[in-house]
N, C-alpha and C. Protein backbone atom coordinates (compact mmCIF):
# COMPACT_ATOMS: atom_id res chain seq x y z
N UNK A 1 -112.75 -17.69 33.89
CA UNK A 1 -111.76 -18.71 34.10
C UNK A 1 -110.64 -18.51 33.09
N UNK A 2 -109.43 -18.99 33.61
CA UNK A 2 -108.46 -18.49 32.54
C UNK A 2 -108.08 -17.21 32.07
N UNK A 3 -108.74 -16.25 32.14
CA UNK A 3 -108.80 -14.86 31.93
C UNK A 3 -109.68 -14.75 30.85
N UNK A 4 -111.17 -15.64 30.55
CA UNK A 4 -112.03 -15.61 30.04
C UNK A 4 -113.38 -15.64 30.59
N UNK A 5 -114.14 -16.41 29.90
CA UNK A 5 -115.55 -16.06 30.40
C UNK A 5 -115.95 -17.60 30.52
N UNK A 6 -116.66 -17.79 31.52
CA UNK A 6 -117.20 -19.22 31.73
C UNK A 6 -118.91 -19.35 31.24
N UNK A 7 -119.10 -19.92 30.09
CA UNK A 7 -120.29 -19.96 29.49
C UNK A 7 -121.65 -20.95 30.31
N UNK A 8 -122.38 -21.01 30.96
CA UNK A 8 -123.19 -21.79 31.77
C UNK A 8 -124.87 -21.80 30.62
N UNK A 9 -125.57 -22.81 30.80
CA UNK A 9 -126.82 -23.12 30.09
C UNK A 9 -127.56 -23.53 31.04
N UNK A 10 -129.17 -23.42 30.29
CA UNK A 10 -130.29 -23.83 30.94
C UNK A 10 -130.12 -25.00 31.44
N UNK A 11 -131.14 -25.74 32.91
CA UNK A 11 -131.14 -26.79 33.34
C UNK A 11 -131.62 -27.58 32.22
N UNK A 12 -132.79 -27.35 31.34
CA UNK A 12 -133.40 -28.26 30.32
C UNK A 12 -132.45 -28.74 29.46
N UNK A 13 -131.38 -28.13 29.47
CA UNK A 13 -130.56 -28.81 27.85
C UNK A 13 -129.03 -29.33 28.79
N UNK A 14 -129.24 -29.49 29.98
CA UNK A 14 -127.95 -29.72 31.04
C UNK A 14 -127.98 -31.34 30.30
N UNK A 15 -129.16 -32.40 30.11
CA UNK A 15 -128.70 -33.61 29.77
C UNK A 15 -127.89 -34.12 28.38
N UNK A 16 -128.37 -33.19 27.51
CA UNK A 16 -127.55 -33.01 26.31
C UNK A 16 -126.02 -32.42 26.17
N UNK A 17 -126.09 -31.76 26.91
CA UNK A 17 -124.44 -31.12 27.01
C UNK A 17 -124.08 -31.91 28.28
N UNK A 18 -124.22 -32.66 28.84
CA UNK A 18 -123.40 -33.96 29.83
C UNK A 18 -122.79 -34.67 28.27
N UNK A 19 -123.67 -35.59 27.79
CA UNK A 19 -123.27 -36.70 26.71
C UNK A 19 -122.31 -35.76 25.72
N UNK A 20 -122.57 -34.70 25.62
CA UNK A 20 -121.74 -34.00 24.67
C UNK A 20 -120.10 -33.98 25.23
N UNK A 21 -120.06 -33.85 26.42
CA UNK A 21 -118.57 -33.55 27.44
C UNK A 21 -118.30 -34.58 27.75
N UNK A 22 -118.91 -35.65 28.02
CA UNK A 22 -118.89 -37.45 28.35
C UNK A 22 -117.94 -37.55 26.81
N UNK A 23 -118.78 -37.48 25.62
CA UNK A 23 -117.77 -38.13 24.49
C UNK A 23 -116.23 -37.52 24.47
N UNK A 24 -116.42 -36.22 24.70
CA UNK A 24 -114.84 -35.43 24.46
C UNK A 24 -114.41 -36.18 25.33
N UNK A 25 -114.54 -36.68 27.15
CA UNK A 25 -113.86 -36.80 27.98
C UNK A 25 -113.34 -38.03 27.80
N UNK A 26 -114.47 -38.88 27.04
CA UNK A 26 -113.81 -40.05 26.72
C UNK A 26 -112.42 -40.40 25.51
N UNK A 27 -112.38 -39.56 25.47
CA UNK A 27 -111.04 -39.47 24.28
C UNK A 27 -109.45 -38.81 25.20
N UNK A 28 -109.02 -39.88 26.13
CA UNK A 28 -107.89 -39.31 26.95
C UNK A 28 -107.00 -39.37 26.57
N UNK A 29 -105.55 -38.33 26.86
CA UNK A 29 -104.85 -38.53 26.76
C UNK A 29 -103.48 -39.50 27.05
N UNK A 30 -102.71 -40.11 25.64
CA UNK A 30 -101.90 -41.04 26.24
C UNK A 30 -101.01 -40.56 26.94
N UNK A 31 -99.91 -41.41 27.55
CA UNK A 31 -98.54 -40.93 28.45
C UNK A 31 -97.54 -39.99 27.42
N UNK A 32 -97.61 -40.48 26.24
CA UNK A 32 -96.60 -39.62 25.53
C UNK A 32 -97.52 -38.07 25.39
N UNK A 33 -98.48 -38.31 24.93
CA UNK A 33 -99.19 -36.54 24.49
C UNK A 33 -99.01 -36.14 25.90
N UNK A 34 -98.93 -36.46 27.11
CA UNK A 34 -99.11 -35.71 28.69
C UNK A 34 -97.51 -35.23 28.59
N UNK A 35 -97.35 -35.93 28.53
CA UNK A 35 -95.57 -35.64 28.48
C UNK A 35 -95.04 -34.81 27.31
N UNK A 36 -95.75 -34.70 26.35
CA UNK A 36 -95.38 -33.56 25.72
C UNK A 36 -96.25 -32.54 25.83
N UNK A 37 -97.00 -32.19 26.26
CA UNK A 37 -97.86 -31.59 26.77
C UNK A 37 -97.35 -30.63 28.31
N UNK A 38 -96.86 -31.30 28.73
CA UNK A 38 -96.14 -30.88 30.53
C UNK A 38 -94.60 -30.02 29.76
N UNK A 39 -94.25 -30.82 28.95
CA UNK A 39 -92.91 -29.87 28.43
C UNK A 39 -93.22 -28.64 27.86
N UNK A 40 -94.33 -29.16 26.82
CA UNK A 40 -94.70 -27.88 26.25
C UNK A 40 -95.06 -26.59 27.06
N UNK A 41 -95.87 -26.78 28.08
CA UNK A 41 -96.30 -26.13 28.95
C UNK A 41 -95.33 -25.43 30.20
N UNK A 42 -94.33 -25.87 30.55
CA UNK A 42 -93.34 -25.96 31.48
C UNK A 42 -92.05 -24.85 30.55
N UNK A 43 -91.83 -25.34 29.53
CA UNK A 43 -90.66 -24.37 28.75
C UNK A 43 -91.55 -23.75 27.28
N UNK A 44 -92.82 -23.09 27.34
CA UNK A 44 -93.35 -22.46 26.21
C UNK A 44 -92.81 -20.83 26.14
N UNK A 45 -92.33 -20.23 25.40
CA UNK A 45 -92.70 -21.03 24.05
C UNK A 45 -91.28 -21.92 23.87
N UNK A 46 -91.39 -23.16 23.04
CA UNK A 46 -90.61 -24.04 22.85
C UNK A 46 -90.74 -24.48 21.31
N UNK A 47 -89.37 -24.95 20.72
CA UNK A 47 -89.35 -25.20 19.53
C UNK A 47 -89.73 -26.88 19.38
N UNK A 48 -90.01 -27.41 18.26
CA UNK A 48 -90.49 -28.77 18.39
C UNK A 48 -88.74 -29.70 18.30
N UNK A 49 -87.68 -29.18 17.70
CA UNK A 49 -86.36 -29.62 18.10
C UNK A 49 -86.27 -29.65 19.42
N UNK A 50 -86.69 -28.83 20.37
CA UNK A 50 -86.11 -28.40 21.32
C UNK A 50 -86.83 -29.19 22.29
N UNK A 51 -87.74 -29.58 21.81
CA UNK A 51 -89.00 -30.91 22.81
C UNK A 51 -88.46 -32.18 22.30
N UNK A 52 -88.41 -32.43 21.30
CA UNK A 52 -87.73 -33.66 20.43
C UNK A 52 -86.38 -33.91 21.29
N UNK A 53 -86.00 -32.83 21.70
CA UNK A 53 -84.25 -33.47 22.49
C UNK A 53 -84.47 -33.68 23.82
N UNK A 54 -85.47 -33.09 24.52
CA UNK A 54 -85.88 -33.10 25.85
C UNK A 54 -86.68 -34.63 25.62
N UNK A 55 -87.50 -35.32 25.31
CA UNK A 55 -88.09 -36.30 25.12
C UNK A 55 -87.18 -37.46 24.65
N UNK A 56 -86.86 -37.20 23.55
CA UNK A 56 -85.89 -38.08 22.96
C UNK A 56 -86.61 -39.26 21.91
N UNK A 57 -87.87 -38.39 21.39
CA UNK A 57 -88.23 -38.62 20.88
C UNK A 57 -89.53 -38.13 19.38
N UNK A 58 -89.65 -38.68 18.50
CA UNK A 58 -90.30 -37.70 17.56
C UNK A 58 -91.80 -37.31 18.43
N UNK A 59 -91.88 -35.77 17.92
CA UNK A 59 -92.62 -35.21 18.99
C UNK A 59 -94.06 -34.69 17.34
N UNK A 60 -93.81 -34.55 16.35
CA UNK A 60 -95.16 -33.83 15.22
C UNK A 60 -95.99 -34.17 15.65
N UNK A 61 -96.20 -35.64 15.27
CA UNK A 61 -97.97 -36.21 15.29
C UNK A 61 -98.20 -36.05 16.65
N UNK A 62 -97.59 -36.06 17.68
CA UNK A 62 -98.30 -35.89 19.15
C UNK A 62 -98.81 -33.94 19.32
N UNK A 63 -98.01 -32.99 18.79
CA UNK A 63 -98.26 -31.76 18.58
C UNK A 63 -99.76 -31.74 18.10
N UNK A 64 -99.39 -32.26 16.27
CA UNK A 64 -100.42 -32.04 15.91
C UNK A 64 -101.78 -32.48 16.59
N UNK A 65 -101.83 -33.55 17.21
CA UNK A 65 -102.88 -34.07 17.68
C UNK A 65 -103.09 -33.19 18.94
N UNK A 66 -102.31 -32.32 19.59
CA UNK A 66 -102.82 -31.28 20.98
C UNK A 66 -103.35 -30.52 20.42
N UNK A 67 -102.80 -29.88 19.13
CA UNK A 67 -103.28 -28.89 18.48
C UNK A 67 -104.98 -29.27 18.19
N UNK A 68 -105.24 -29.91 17.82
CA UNK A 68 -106.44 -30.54 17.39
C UNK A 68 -107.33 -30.56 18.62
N UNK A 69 -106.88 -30.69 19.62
CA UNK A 69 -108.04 -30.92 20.78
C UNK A 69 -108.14 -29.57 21.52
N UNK A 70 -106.96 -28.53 21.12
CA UNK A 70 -106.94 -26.75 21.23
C UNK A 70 -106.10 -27.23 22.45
N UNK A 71 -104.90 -27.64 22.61
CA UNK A 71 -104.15 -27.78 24.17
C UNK A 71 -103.12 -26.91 23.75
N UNK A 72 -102.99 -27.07 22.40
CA UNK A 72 -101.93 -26.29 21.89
C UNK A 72 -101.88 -25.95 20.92
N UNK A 73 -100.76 -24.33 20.83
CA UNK A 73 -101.14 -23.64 19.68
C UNK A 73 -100.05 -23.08 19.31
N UNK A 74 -99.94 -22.14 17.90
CA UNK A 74 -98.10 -22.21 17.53
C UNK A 74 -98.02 -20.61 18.44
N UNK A 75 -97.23 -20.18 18.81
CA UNK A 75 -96.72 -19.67 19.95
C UNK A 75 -95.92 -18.37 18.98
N UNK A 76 -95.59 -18.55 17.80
CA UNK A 76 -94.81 -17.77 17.00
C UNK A 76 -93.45 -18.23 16.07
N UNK A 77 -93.09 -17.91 15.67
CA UNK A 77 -91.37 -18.52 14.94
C UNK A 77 -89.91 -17.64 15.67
N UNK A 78 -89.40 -18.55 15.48
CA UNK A 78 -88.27 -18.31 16.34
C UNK A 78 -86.65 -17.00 15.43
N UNK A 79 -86.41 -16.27 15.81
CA UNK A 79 -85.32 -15.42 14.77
C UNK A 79 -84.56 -16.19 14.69
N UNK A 80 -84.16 -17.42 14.05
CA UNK A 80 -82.91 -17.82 13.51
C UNK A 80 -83.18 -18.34 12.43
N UNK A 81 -82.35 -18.84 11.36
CA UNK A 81 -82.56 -19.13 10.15
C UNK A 81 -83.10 -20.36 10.44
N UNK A 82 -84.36 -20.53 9.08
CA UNK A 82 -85.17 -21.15 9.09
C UNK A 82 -86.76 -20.81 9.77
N UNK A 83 -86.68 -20.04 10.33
CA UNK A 83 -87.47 -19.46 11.37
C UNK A 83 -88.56 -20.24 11.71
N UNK A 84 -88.25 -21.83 12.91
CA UNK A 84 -89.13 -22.86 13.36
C UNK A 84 -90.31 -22.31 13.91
N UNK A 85 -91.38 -22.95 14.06
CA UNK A 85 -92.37 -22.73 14.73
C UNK A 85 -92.30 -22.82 16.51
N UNK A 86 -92.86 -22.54 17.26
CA UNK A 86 -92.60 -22.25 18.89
C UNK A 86 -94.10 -22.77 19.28
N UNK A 87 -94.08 -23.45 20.34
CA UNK A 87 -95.59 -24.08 20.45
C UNK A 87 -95.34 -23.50 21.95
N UNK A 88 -96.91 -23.55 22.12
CA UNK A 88 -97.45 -23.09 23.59
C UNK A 88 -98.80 -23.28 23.90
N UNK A 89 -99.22 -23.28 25.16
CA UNK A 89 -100.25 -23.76 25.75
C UNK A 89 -101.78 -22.68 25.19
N UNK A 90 -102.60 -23.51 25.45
CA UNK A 90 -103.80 -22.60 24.73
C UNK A 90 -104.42 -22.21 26.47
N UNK A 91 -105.77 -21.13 26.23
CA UNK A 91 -106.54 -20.83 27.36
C UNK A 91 -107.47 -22.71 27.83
N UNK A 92 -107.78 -23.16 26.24
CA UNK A 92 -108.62 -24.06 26.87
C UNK A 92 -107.39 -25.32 27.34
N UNK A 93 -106.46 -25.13 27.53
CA UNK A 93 -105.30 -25.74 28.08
C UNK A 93 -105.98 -25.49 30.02
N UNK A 94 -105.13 -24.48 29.93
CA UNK A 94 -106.02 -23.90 31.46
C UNK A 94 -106.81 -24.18 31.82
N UNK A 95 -108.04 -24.08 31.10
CA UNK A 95 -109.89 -23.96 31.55
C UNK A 95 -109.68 -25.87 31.59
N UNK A 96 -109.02 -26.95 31.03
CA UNK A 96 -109.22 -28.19 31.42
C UNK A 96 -108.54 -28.47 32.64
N UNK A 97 -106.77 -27.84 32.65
CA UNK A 97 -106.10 -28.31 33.84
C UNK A 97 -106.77 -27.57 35.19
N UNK A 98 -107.91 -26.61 35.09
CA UNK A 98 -108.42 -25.84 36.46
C UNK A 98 -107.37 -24.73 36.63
N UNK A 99 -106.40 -24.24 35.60
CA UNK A 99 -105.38 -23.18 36.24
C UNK A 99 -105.74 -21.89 35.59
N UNK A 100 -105.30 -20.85 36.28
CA UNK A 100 -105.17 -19.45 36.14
C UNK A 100 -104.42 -18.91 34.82
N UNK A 101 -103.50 -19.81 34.96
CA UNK A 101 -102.30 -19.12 34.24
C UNK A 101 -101.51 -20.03 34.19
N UNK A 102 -100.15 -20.09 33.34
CA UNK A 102 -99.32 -21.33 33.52
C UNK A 102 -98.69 -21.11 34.83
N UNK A 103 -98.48 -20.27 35.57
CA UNK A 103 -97.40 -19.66 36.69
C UNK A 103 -98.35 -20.14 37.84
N UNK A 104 -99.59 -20.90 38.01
CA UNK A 104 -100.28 -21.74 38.71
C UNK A 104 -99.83 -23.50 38.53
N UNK A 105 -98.90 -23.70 37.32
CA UNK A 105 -98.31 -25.14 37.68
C UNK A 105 -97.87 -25.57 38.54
N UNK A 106 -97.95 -26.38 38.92
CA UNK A 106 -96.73 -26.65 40.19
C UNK A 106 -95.41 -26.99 39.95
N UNK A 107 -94.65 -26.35 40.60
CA UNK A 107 -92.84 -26.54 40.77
C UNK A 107 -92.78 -27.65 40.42
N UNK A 108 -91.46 -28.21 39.67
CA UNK A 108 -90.99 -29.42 40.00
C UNK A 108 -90.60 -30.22 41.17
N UNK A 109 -90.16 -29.51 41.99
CA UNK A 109 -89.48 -29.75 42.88
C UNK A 109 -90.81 -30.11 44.48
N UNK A 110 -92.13 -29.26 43.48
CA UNK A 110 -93.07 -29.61 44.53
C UNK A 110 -94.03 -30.93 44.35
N UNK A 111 -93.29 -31.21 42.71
CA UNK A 111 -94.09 -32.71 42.51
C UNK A 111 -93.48 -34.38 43.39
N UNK A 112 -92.37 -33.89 43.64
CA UNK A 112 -91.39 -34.84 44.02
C UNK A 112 -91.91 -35.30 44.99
């Protein structure tokens, strides 16, 4: 999945790793992290100015907190002075949304 490997376990320990994926699942994302999250993903790699003006709003602590759950990861620094950080989507980005690749998102124009 993703262009990785999909790890599967014994039936005996299937009830322990439910409650284990139950707690992560229960920790959802709000409207702002989705929304920076869909930008990030949609124009990666992207600078955090460059999401901050698209949003129109302070975008760190929502980063940092994707970063933390692995949705997102720094992508590289950008050649201009100062040389910002560039964020972009991780594999386990993919392996949650069910996609291939980011080029499996759907269009804008097909969300409408």
């Amino acid at each position: 999945i993703a262009g990785g490997y999909h790890v599967l376990t014994r039936p005996q320990y299937a009830d322990i790793l439910s409650n284990l994926k139950k707690a992560k699942a229960d920790r959802k994302l709000s409207a702002a992290a989705l929304e920076t999250l869909a930008i990030i993903a949609y124009k990666q790699p992207i600078k955090r100015v460059d999401l901050e003006a698209i949003r129109g709003a302070q975008s760190g602590e929502l980063i940092r907190a994707l970063m933390e759950r692995n949705l997102v990861k720094i992508a590289g620094r950008d050649e201009v002075p100062g040389s910002p950080l560039m964020y972009g989507t991780t594999k386990d980005f993919l392996d949650t949304f069910g996609l291939k690749s980011v080029e499996d998102l759907p269009r804008p124009e097909q969300v409408k």
